[in-house]
Protein backbone atom coordinates (compact mmCIF):
# COMPACT_ATOMS: atom_id res chain seq x y z
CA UNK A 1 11.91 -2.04 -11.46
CA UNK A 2 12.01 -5.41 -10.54
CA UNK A 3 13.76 -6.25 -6.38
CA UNK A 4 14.75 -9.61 -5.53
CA UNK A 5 14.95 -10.62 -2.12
CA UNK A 6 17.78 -13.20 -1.11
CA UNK A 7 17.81 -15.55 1.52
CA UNK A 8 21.10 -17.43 2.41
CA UNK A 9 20.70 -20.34 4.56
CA UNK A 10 23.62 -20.29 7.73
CA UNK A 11 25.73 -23.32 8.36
CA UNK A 12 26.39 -24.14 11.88
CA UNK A 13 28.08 -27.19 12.66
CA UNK A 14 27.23 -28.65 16.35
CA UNK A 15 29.42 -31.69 16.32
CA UNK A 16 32.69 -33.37 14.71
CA UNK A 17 34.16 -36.17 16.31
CA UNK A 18 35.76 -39.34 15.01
CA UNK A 19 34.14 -42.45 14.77
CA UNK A 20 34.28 -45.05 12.64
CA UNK A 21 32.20 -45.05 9.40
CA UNK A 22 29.67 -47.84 10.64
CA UNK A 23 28.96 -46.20 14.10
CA UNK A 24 28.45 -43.00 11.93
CA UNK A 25 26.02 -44.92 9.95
CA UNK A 26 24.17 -45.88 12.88
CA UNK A 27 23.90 -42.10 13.87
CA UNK A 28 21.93 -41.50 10.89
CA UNK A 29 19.66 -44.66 11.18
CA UNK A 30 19.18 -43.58 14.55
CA UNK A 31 18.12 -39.90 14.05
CA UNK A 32 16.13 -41.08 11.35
CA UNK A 33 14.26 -42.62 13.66
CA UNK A 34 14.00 -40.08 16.25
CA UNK A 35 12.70 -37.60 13.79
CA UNK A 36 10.78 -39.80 11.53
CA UNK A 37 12.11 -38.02 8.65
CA UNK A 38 13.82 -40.33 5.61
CA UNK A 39 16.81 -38.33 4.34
CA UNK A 40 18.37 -37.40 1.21
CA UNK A 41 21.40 -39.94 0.72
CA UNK A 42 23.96 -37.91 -1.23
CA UNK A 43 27.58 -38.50 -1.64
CA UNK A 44 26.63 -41.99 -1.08
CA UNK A 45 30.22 -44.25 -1.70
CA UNK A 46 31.81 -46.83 0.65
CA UNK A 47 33.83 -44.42 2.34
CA UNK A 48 31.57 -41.10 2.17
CA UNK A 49 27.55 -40.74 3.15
CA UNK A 50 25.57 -37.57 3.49
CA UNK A 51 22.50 -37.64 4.86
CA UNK A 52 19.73 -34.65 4.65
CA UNK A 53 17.06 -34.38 7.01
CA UNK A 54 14.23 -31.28 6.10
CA UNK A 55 12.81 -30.29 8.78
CA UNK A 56 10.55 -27.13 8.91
CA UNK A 57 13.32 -24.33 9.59
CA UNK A 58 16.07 -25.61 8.05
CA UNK A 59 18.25 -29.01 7.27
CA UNK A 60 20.15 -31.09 9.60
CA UNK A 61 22.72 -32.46 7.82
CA UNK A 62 25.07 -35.70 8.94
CA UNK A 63 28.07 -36.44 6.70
CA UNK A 64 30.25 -39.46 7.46
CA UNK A 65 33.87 -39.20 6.32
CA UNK A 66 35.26 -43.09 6.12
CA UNK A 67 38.93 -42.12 5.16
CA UNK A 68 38.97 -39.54 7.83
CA UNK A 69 37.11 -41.52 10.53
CA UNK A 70 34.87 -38.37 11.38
CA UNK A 71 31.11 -37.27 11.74
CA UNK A 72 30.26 -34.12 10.98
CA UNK A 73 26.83 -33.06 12.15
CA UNK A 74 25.56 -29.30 10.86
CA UNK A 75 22.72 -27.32 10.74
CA UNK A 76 21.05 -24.73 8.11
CA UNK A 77 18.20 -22.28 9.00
CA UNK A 78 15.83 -20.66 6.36
């Protein structure tokens, strides 16, 4: 008999807010910088970024929504 043991990660977003898209970009330079962590750039278009910071419990995840004017910041624990 073979178990399998499944972990699903929880999303919890702590902040959306507008802003425009290049003050969003700034807020993922910035933490970039805080944590010293380079992030995975997906969704990367003029009008769209997602960036995805590891860190050792989980992601912290920034998306910045041009068309909508919003930053989404959310988090997902192991």
């Amino acid at each position: 008999m073979i178990m399998a043991s499944l972990v699903t990660a929880k999303e919890k977003v702590i902040q959306k807010e507008k802003i425009s898209f290049d003050k969003c970009l700034e807020v993922i330079a910035t933490s970039q910088d805080k944590l010293s962590i380079i992030p995975e750039i997906n969704n990367q278009t003029t009008e769209k970024r997602v960036a995805i910071f590891s860190l050792a419990d989980g992601t912290l995840t920034i998306t910045c929504d041009g068309i909508e004017g919003m930053v989404t910041v959310s988090t997902n624990t192991n």
